[in-house]
Protein backbone atom coordinates (compact mmCIF):
# COMPACT_ATOMS: atom_id res chain seq x y z
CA UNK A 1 -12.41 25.42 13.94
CA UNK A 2 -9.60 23.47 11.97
CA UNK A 3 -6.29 22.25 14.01
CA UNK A 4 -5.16 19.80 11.73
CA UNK A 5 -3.05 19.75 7.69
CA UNK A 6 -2.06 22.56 6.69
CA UNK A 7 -3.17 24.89 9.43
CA UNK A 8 -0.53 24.56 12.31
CA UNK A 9 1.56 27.22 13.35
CA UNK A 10 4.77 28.43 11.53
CA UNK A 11 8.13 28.89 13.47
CA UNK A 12 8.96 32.20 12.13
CA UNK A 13 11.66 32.70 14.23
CA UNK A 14 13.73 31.77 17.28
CA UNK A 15 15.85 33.32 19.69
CA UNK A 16 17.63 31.77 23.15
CA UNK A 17 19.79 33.16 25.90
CA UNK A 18 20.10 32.35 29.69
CA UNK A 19 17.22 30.37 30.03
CA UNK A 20 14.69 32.95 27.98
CA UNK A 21 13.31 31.83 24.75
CA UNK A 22 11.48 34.09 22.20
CA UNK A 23 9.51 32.74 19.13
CA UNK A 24 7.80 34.57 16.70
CA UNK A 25 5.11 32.26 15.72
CA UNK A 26 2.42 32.64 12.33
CA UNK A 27 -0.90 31.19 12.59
CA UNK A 28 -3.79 30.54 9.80
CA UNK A 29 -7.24 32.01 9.86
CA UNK A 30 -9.42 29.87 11.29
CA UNK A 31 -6.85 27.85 13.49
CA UNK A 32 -7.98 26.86 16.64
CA UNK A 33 -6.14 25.54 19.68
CA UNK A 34 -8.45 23.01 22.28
CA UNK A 35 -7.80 23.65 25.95
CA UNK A 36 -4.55 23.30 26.31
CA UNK A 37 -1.37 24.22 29.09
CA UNK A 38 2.08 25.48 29.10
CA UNK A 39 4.89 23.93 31.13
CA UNK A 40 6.59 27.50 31.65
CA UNK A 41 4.80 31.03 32.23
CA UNK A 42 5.10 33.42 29.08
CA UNK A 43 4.31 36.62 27.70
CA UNK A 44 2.47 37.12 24.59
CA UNK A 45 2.79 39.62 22.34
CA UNK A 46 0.57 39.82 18.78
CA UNK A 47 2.08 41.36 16.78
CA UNK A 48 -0.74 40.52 13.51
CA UNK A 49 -4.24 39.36 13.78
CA UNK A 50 -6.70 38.71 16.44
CA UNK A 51 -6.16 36.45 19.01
CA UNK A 52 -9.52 35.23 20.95
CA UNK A 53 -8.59 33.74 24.58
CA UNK A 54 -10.45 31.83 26.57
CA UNK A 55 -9.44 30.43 30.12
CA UNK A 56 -13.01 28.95 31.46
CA UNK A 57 -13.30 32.13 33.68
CA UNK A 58 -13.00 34.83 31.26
CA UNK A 59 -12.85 35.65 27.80
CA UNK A 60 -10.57 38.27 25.59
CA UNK A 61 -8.97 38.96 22.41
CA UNK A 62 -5.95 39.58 21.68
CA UNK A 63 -4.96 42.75 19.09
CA UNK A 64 -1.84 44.06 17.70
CA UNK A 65 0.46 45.62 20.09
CA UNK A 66 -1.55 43.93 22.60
CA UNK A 67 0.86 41.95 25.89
CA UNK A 68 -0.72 38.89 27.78
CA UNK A 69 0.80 37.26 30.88
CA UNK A 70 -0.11 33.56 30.44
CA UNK A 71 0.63 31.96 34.10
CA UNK A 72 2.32 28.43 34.09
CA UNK A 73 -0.45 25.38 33.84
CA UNK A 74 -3.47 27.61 33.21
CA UNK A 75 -5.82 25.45 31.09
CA UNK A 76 -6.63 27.83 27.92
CA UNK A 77 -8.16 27.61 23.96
CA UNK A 78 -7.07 29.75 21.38
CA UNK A 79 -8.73 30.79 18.31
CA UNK A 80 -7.10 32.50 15.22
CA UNK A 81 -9.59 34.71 13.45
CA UNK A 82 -7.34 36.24 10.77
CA UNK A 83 -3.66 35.59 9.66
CA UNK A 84 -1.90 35.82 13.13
CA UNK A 85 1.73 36.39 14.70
């Protein structure tokens, strides 16, 4: 798992109205998130790639066309086995 140089993620693109944000983020293959939270709640949508979750209860992977409800301060890891948005 690498999560430092040249593998971060890559702000795509942006969008902002009344309080909703929407980001179209790109990761590497092979990036790798550690446990981490979120502030806000969020939906995630993949649009490329695989996204492998993993929330210390439960396990999944993300595909393409594939929606996840992320709840606010739920510790999670992410891993990025392909190219990824």
């Amino acid at each position: 798992m690498r999560t430092e140089g040249a593998n971060h993620p890559e702000l795509e693109a942006s969008y902002s109205f009344n309080g909703f944000c929407f980001a179209e983020l790109r990761y590497s293959s092979g990036f790798a998130l550690p446990d981490h939270i979120h502030p806000q709640a969020f939906l995630d949508f993949c649009l490329q790639g695989h996204i492998h979750q993993h929330n210390g209860k439960r396990t999944w992977t993300q595909v393409p066309k594939s929606l996840y409800y992320m709840p606010i301060d739920v510790p999670h890891a992410s891993q990025f086995s392909d190219e990824s948005r």
